[in-house]
Every structure is written in structure tokens, then in C-alpha cells.
PDB file of N, CA and C in Angstrom:
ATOM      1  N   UNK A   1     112.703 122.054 124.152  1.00  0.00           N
ATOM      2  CA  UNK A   1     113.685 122.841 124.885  1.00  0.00           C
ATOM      3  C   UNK A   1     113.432 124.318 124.598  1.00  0.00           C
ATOM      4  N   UNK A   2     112.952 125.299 125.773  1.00  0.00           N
ATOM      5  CA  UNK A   2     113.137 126.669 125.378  1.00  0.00           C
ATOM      6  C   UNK A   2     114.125 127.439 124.960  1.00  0.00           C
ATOM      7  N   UNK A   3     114.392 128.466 125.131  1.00  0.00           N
ATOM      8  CA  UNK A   3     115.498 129.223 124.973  1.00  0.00           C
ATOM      9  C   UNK A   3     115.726 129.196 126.232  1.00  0.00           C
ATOM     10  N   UNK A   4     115.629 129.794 127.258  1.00  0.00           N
ATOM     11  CA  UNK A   4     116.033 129.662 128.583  1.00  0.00           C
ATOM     12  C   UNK A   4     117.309 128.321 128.911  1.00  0.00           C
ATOM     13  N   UNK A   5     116.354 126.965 128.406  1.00  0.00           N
ATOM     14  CA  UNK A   5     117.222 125.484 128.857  1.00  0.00           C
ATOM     15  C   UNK A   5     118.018 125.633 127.996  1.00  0.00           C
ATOM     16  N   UNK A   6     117.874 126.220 126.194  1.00  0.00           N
ATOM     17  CA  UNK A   6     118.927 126.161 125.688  1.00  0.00           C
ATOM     18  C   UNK A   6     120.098 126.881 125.683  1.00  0.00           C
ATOM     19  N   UNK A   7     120.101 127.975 126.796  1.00  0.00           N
ATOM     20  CA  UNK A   7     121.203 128.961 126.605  1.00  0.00           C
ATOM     21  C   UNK A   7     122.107 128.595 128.321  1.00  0.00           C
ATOM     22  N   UNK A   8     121.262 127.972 128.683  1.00  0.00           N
ATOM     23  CA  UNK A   8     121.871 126.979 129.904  1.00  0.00           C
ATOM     24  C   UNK A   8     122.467 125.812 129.185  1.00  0.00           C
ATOM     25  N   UNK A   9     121.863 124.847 128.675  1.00  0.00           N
ATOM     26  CA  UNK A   9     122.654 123.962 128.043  1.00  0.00           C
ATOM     27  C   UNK A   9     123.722 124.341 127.354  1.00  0.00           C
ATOM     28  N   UNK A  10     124.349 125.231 126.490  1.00  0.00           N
ATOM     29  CA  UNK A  10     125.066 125.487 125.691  1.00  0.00           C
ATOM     30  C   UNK A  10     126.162 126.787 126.108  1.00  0.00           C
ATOM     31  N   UNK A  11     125.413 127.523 126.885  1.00  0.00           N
ATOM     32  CA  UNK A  11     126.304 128.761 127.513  1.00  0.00           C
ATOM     33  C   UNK A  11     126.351 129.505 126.129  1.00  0.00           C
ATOM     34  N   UNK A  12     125.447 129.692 125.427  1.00  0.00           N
ATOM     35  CA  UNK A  12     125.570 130.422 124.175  1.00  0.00           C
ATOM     36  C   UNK A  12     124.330 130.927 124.017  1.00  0.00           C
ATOM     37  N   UNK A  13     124.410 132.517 124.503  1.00  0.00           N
ATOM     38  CA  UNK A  13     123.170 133.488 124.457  1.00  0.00           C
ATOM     39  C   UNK A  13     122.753 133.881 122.920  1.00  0.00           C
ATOM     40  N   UNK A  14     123.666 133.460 122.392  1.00  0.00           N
ATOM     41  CA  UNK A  14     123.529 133.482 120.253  1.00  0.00           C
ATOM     42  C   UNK A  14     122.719 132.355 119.892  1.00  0.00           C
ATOM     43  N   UNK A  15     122.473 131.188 120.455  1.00  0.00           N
ATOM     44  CA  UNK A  15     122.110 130.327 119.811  1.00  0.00           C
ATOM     45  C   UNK A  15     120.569 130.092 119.158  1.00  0.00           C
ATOM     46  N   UNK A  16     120.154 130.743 117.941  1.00  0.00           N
ATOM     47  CA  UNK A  16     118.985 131.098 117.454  1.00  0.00           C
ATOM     48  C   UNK A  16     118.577 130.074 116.541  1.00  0.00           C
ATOM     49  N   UNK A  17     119.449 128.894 116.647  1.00  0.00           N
ATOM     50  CA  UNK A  17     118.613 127.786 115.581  1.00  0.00           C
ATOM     51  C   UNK A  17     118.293 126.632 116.079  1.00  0.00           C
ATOM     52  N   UNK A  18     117.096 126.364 115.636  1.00  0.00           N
ATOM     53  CA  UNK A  18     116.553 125.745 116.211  1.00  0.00           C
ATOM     54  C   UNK A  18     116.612 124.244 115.877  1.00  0.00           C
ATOM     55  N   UNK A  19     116.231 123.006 116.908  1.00  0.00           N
ATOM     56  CA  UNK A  19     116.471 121.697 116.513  1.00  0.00           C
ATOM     57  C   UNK A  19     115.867 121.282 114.947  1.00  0.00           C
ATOM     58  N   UNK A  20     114.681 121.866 114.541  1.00  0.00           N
ATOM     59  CA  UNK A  20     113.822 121.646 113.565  1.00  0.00           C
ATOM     60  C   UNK A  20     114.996 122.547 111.972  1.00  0.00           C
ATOM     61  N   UNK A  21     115.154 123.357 112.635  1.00  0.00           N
ATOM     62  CA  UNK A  21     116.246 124.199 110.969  1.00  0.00           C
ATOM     63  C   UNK A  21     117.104 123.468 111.168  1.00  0.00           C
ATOM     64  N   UNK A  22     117.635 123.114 111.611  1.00  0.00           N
ATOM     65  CA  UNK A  22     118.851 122.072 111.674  1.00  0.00           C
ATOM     66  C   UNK A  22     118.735 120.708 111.033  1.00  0.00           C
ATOM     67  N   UNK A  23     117.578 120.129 111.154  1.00  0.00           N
ATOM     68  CA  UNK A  23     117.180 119.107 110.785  1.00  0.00           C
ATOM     69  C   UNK A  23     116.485 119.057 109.501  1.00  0.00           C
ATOM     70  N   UNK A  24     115.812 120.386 108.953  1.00  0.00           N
ATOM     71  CA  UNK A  24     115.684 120.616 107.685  1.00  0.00           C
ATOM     72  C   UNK A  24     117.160 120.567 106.784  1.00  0.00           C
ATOM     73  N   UNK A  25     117.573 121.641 107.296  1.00  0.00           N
ATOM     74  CA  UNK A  25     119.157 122.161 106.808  1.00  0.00           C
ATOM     75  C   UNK A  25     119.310 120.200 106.171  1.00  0.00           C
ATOM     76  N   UNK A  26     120.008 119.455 107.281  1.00  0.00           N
ATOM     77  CA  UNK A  26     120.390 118.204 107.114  1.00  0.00           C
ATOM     78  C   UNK A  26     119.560 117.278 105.871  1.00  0.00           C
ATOM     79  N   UNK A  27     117.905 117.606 106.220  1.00  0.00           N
ATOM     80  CA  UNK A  27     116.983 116.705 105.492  1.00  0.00           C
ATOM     81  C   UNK A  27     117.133 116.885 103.599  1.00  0.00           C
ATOM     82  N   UNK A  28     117.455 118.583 103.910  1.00  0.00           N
ATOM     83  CA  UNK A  28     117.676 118.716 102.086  1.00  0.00           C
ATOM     84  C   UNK A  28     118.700 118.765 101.658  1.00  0.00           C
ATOM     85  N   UNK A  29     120.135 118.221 102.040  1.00  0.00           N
ATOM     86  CA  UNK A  29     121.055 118.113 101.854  1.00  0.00           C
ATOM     87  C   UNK A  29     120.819 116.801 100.764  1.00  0.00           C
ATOM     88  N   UNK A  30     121.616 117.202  99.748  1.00  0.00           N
ATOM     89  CA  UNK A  30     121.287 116.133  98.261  1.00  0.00           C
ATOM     90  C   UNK A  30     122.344 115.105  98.000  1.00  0.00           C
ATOM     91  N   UNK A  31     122.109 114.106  97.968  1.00  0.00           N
ATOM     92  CA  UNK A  31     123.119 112.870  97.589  1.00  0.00           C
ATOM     93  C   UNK A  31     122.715 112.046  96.515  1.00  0.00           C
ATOM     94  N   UNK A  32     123.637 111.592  95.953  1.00  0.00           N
ATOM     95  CA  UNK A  32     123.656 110.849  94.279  1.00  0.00           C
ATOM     96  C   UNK A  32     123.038 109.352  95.174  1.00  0.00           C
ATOM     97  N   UNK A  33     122.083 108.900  94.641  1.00  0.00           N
ATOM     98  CA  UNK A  33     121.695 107.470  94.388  1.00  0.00           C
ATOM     99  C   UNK A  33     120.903 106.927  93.191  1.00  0.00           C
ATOM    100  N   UNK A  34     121.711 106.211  92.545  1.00  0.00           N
ATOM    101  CA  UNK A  34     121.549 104.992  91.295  1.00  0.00           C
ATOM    102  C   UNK A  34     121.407 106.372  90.506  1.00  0.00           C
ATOM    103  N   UNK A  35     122.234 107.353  90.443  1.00  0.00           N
ATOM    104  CA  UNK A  35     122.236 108.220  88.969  1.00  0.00           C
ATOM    105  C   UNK A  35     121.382 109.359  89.339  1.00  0.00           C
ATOM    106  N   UNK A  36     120.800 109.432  90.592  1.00  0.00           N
ATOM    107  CA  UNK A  36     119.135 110.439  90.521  1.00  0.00           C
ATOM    108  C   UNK A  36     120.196 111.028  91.914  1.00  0.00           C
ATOM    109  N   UNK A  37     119.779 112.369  91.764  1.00  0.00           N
ATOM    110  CA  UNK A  37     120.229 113.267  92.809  1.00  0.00           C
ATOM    111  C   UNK A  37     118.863 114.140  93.600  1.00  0.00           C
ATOM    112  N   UNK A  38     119.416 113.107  94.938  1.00  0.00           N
ATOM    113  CA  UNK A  38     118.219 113.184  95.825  1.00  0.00           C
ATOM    114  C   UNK A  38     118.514 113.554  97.029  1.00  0.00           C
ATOM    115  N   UNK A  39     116.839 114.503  97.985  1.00  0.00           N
ATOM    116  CA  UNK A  39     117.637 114.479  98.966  1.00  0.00           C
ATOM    117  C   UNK A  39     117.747 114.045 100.228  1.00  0.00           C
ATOM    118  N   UNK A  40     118.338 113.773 101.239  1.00  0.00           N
ATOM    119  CA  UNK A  40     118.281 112.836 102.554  1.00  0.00           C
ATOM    120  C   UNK A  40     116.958 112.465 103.098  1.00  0.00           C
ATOM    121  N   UNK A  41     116.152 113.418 103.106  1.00  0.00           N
ATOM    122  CA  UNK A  41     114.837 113.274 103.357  1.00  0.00           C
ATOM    123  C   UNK A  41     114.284 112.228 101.786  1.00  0.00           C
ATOM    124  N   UNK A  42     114.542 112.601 100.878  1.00  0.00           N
ATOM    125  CA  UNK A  42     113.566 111.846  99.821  1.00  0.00           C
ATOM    126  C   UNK A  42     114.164 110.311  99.670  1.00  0.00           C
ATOM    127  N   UNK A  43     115.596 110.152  99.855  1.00  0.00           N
ATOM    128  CA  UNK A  43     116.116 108.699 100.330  1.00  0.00           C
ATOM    129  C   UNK A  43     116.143 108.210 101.162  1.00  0.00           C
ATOM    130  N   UNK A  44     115.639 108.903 102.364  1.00  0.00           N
ATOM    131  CA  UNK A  44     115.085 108.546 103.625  1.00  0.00           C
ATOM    132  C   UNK A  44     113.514 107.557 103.339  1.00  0.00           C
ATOM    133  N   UNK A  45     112.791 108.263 102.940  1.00  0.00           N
ATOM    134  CA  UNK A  45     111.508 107.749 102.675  1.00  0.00           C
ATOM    135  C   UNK A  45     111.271 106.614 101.506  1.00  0.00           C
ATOM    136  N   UNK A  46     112.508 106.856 100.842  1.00  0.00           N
ATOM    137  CA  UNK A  46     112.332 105.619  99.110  1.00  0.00           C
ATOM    138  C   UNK A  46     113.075 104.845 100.179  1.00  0.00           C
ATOM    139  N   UNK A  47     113.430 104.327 100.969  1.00  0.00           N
ATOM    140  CA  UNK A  47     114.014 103.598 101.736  1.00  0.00           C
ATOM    141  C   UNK A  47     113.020 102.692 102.410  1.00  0.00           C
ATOM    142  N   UNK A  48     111.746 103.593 102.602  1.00  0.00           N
ATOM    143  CA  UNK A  48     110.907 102.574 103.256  1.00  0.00           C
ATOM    144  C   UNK A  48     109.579 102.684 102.710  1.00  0.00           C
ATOM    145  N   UNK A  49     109.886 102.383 101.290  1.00  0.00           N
ATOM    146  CA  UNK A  49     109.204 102.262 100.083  1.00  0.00           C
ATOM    147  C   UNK A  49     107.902 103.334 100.086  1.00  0.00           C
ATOM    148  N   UNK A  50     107.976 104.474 100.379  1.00  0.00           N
ATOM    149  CA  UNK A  50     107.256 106.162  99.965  1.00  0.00           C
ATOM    150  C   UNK A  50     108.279 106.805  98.943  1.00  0.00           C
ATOM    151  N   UNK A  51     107.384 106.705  97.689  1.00  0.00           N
ATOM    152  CA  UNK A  51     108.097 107.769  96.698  1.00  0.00           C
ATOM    153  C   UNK A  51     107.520 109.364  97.167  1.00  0.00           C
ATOM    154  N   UNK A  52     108.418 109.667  97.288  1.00  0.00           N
ATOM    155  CA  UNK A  52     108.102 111.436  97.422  1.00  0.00           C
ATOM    156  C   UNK A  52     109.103 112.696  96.790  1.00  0.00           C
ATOM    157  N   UNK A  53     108.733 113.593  96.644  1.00  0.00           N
ATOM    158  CA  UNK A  53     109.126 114.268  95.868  1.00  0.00           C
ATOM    159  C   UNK A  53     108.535 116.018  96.712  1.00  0.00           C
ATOM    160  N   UNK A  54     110.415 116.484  96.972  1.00  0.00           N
ATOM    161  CA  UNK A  54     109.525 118.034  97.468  1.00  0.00           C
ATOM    162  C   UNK A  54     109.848 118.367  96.591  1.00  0.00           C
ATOM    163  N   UNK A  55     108.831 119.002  95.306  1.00  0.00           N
ATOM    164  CA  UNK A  55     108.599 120.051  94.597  1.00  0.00           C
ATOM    165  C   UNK A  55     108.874 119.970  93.371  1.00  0.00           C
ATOM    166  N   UNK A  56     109.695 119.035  93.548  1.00  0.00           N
ATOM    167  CA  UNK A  56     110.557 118.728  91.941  1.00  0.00           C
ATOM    168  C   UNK A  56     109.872 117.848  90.901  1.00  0.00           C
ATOM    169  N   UNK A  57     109.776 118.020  89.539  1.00  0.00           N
ATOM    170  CA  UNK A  57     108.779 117.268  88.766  1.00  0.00           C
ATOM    171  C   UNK A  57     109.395 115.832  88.637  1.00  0.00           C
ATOM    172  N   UNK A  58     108.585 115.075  89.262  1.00  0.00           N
ATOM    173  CA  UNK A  58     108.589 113.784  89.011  1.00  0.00           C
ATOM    174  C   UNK A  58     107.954 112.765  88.229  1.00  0.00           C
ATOM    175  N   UNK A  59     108.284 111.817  87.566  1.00  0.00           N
ATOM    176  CA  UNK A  59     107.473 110.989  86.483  1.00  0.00           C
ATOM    177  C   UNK A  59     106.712 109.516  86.988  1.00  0.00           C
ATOM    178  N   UNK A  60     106.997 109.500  88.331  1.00  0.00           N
ATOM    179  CA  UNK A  60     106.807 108.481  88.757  1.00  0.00           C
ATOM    180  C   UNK A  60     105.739 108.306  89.835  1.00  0.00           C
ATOM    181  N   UNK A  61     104.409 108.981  89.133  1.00  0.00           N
ATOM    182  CA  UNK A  61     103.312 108.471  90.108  1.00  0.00           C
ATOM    183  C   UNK A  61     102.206 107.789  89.705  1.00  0.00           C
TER     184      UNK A  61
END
């Protein structure tokens, strides 16, 4: 979607963020599972058995 469709879709000539920051924003948002504070994206992926890790030291490779 350009800016053009998106300022038609929305009627909002402000609207400067994009589907992808939004979806980051969401992806590193951190939630407690089994004691380890992780984030949507990294329990997203231990979900379908990929350990991953953005950035943070991990012991488990």
C-alpha cells in the first residue's frame, strides 16, 4: 500500500507508520513464559520449535 492508497484508506494525511513498524513495535513486545521473559516474535518461533534469540545472550545453542 503506498501513501497515496493509504491516506485514501484512512483519511489521515499524518499517517507515517508503516505496516512493517507496527508489526515490529507488536513483535518485541515481551511476555513472561515458563519464568523466561520473551518476546512475541521469540515465542512466536519457540512455538514452532526455532530457538532464537534477538541479541540477548543466550545459553542454549
Amino acid at each position: 500500500m503506498n501513501n497515496e492508497t493509504t491516506k485514501q484508506a484512512t483519511g489521515n494525511h499524518n499517517f507515517s507508520r508503516s505496516l512493517r513498524d507496527i508489526l515490529v513495535d507488536v513483535g518485541n513486545e515481551t511476555i513472561e513464559s515458563d519464568g523466561q521473559t520473551l518476546t512475541r516474535f521469540e515465542l512466536m518461533m519457540r512455538r514452532h520449535g526455532k530457538n532464537v534469540s534477538l541479541g540477548r545472550a543466550t545459553n542454549n545453542r
